[in-house]
PDB file of N, CA and C in Angstrom:
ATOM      1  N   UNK A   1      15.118  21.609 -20.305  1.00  0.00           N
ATOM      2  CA  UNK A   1      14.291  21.004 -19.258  1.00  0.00           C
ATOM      3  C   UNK A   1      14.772  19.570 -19.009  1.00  0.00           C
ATOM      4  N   UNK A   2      14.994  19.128 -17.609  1.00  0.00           N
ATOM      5  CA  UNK A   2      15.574  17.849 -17.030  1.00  0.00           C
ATOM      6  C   UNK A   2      14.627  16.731 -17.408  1.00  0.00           C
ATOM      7  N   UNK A   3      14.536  15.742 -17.579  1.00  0.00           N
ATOM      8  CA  UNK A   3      13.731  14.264 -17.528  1.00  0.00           C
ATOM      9  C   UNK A   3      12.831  14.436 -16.215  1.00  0.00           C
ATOM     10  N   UNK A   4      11.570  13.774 -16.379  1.00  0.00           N
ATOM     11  CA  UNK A   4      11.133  13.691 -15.080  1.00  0.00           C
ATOM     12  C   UNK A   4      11.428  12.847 -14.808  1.00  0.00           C
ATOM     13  N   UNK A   5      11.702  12.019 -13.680  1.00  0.00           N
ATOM     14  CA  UNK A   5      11.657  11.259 -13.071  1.00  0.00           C
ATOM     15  C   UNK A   5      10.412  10.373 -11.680  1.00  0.00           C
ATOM     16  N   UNK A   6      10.558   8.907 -12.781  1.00  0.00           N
ATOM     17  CA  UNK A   6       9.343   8.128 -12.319  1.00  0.00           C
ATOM     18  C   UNK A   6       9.805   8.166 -10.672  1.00  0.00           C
ATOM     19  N   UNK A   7       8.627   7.870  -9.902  1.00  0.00           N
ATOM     20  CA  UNK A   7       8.518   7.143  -8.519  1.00  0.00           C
ATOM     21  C   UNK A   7       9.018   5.733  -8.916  1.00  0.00           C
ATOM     22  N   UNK A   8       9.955   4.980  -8.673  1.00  0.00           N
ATOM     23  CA  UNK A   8       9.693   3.604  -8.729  1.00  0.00           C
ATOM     24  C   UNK A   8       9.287   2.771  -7.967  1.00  0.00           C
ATOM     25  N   UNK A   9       8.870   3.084  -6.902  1.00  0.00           N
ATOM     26  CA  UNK A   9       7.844   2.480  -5.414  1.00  0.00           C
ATOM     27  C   UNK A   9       6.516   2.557  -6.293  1.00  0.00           C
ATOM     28  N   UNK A  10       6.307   3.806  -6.461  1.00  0.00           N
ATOM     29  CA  UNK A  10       4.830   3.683  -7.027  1.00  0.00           C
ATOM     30  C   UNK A  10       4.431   2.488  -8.922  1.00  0.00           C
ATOM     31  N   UNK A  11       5.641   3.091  -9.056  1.00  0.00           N
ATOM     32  CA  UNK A  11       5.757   2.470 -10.734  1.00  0.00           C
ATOM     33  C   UNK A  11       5.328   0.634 -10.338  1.00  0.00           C
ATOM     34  N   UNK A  12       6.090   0.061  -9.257  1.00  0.00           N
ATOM     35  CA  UNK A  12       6.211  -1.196  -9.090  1.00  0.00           C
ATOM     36  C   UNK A  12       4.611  -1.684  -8.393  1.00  0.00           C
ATOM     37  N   UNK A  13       4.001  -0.937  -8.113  1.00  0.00           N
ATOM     38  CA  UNK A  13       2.581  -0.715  -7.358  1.00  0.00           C
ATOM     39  C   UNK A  13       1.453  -0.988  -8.300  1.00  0.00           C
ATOM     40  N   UNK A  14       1.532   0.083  -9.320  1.00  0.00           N
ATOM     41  CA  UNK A  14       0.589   0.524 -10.265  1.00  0.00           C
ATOM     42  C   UNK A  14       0.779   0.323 -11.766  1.00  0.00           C
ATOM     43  N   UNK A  15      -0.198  -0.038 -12.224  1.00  0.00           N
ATOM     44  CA  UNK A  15      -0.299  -0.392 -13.621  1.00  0.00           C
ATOM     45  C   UNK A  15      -1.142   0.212 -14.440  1.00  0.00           C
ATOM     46  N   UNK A  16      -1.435   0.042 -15.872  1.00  0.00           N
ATOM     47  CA  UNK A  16      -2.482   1.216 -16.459  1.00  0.00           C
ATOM     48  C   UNK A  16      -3.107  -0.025 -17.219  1.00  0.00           C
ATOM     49  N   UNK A  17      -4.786   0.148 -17.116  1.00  0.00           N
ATOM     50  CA  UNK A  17      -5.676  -0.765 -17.648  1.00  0.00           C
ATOM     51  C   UNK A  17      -5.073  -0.298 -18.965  1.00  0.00           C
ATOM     52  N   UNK A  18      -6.445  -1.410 -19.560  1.00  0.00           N
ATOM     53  CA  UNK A  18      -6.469  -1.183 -21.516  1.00  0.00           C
ATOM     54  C   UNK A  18      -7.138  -0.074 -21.704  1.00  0.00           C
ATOM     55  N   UNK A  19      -8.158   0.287 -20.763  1.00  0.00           N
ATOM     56  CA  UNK A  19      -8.880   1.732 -21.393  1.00  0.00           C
ATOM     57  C   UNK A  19      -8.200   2.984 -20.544  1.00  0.00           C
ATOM     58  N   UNK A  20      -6.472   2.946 -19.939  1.00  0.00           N
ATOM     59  CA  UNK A  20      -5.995   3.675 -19.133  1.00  0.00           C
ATOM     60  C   UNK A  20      -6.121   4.283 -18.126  1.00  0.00           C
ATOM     61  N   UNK A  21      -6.877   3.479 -17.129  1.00  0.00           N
ATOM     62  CA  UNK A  21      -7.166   3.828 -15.788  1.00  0.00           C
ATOM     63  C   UNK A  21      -6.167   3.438 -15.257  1.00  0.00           C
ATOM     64  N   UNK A  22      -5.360   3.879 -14.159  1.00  0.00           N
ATOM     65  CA  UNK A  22      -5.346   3.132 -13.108  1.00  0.00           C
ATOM     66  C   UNK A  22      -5.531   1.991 -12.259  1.00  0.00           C
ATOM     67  N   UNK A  23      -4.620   1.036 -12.353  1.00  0.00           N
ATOM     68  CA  UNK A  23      -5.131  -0.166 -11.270  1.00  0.00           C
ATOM     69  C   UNK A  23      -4.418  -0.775 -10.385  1.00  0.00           C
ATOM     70  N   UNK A  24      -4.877  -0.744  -9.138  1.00  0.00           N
ATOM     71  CA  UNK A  24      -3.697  -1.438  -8.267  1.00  0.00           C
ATOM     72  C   UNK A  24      -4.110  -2.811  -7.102  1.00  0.00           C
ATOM     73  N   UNK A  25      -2.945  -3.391  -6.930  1.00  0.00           N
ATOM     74  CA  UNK A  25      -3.957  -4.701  -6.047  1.00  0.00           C
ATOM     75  C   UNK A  25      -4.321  -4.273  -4.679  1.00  0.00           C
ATOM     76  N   UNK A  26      -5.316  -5.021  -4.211  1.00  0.00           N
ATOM     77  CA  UNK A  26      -6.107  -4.924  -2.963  1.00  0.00           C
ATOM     78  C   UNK A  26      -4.380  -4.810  -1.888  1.00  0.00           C
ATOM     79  N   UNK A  27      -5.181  -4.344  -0.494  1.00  0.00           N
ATOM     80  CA  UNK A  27      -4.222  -4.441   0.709  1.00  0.00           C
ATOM     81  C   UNK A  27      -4.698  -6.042   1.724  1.00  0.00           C
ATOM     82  N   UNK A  28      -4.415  -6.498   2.625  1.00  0.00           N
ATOM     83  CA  UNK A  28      -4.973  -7.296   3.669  1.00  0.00           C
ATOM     84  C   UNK A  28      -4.719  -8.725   2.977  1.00  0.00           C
ATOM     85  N   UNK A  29      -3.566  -8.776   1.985  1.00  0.00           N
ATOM     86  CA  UNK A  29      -3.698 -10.234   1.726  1.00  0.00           C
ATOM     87  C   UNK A  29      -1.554 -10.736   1.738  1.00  0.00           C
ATOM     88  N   UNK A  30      -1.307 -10.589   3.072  1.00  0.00           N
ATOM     89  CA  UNK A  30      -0.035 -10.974   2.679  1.00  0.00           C
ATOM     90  C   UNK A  30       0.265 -11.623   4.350  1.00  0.00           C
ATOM     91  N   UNK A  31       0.113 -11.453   4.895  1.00  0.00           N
ATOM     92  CA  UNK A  31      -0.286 -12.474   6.360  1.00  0.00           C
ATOM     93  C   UNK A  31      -1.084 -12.786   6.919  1.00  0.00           C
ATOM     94  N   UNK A  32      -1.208 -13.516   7.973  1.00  0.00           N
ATOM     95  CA  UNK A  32      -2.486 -13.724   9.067  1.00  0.00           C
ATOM     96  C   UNK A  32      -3.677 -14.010   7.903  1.00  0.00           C
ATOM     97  N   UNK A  33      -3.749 -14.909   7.162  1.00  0.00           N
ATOM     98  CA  UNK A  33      -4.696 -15.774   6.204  1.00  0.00           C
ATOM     99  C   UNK A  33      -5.248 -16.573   6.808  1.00  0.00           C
ATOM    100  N   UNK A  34      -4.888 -17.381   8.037  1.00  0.00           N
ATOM    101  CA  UNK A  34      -6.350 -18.150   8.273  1.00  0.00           C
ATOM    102  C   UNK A  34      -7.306 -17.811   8.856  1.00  0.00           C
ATOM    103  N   UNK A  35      -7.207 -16.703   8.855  1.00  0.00           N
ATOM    104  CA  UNK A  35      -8.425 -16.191  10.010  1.00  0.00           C
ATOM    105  C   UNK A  35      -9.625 -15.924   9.012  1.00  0.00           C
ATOM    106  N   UNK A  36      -8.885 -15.533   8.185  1.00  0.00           N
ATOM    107  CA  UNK A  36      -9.643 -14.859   6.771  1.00  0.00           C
ATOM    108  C   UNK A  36     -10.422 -15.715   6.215  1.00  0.00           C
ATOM    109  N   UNK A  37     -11.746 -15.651   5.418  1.00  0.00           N
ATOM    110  CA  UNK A  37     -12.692 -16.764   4.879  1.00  0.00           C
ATOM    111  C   UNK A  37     -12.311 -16.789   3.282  1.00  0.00           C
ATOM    112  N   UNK A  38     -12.310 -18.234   2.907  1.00  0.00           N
ATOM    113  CA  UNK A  38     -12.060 -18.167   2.010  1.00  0.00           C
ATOM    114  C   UNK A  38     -12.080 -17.339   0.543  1.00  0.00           C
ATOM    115  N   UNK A  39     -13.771 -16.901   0.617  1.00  0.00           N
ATOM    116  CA  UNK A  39     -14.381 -16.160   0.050  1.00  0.00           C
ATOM    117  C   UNK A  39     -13.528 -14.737  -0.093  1.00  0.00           C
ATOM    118  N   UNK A  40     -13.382 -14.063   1.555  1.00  0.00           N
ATOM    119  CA  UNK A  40     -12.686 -12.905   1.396  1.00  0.00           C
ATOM    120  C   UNK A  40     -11.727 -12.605   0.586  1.00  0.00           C
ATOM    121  N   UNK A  41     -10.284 -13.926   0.620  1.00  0.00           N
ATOM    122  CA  UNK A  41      -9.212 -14.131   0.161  1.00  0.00           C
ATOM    123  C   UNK A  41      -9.562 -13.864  -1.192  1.00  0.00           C
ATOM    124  N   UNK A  42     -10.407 -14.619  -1.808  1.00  0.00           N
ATOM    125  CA  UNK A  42     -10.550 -14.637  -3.358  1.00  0.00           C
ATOM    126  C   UNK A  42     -11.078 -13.363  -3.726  1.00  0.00           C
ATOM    127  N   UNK A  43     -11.485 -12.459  -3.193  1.00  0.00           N
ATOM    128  CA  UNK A  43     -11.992 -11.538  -3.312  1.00  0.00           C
ATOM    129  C   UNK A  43     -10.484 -10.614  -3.755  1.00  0.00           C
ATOM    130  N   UNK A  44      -9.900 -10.929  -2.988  1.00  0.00           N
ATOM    131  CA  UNK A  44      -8.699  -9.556  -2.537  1.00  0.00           C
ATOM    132  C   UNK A  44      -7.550 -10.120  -3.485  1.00  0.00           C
ATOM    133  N   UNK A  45      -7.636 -10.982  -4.446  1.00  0.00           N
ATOM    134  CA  UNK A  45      -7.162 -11.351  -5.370  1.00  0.00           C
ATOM    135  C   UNK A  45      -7.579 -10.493  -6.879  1.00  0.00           C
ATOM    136  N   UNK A  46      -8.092  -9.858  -7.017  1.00  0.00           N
ATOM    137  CA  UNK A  46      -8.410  -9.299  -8.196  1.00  0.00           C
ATOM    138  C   UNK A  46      -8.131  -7.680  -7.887  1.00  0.00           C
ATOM    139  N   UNK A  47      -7.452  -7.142  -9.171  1.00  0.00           N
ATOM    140  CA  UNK A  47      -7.325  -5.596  -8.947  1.00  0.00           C
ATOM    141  C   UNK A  47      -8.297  -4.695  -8.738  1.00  0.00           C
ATOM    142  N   UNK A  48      -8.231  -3.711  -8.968  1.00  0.00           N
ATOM    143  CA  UNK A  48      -9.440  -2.505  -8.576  1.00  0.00           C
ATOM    144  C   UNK A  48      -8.839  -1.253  -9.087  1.00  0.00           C
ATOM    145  N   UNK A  49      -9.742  -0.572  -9.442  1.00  0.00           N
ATOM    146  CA  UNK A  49      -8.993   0.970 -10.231  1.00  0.00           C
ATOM    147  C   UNK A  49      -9.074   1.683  -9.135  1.00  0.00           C
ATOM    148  N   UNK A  50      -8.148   2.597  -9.527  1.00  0.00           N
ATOM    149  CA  UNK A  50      -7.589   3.699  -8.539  1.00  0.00           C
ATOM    150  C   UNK A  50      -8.719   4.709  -8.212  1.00  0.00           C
ATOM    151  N   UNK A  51      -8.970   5.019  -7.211  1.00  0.00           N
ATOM    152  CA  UNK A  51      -9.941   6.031  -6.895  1.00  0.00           C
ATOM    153  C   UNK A  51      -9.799   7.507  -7.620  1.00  0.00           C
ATOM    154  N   UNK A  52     -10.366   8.193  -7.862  1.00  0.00           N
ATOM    155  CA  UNK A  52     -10.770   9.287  -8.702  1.00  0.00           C
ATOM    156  C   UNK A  52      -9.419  10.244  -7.989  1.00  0.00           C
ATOM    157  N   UNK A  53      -9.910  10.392  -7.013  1.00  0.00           N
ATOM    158  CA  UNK A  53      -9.132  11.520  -5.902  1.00  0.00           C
ATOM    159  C   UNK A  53      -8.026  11.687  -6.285  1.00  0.00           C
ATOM    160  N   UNK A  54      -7.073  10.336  -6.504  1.00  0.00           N
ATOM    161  CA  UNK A  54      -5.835  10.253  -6.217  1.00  0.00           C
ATOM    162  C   UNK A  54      -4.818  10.253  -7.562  1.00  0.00           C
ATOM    163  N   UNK A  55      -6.070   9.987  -8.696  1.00  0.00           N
ATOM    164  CA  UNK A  55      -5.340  10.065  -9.809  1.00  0.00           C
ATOM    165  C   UNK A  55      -4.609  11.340 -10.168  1.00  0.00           C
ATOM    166  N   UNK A  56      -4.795  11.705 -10.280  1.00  0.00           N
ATOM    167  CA  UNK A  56      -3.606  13.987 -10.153  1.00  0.00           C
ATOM    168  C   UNK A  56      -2.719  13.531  -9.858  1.00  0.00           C
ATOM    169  N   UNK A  57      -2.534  12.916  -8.504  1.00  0.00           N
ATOM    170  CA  UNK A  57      -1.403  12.713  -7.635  1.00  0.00           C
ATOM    171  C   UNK A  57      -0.600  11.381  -8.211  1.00  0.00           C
ATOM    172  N   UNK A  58      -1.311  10.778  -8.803  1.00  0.00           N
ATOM    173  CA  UNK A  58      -0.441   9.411  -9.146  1.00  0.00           C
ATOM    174  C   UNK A  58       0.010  10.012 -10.375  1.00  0.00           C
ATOM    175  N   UNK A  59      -0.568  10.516 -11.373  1.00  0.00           N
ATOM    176  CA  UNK A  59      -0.342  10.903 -12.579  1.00  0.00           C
ATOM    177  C   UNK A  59       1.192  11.568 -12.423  1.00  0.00           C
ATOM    178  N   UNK A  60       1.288  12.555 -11.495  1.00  0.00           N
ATOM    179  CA  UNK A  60       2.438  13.480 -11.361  1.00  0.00           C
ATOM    180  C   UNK A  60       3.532  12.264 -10.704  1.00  0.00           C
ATOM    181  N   UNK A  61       3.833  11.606  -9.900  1.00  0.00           N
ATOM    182  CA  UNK A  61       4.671  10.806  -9.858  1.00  0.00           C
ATOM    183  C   UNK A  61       4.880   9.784 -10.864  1.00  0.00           C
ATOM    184  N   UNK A  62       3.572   9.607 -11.821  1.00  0.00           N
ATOM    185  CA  UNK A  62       4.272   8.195 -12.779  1.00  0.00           C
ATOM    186  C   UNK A  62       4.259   8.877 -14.098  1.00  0.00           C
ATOM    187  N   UNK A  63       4.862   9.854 -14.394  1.00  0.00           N
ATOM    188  CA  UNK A  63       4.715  10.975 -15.971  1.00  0.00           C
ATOM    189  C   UNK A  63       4.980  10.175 -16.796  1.00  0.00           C
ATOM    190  N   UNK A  64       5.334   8.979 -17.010  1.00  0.00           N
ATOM    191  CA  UNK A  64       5.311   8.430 -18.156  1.00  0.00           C
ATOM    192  C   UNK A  64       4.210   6.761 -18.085  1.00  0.00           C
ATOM    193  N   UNK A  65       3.638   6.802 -17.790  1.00  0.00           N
ATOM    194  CA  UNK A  65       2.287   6.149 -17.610  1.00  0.00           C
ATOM    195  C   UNK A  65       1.565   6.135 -18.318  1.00  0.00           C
TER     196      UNK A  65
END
């Protein structure tokens, strides 16, 4: 049987908490910032775990995760 092979788009995306979830950073924070309130910005600075749904699917592209 061959190696699997990681996604490395996704690998560079996603990270695995301490209790092994899933976590990846927010979207909406890489241009067009002043429009944005400060508050928002700081918001979209902190990670967030991966939604339930999608974990199967991430799991199978990052097999060694």
């Amino acid at each position: 049987m061959p190696k699997m092979k990681t996604n490395r788009s996704a690998a560079k995306r996603f990270k695995v908490s301490g209790t092994g979830k899933l976590v990846r950073n927010k979207a909406y924070r890489r241009h067009i910032l002043t429009k944005k309130s400060t508050k928002n910005k700081r918001n979209l600075r902190q990670d967030i775990v991966v939604d339930q749904t999608n974990v199967a699917n991430m799991r199978k592209i990052l097999p060694y995760m």
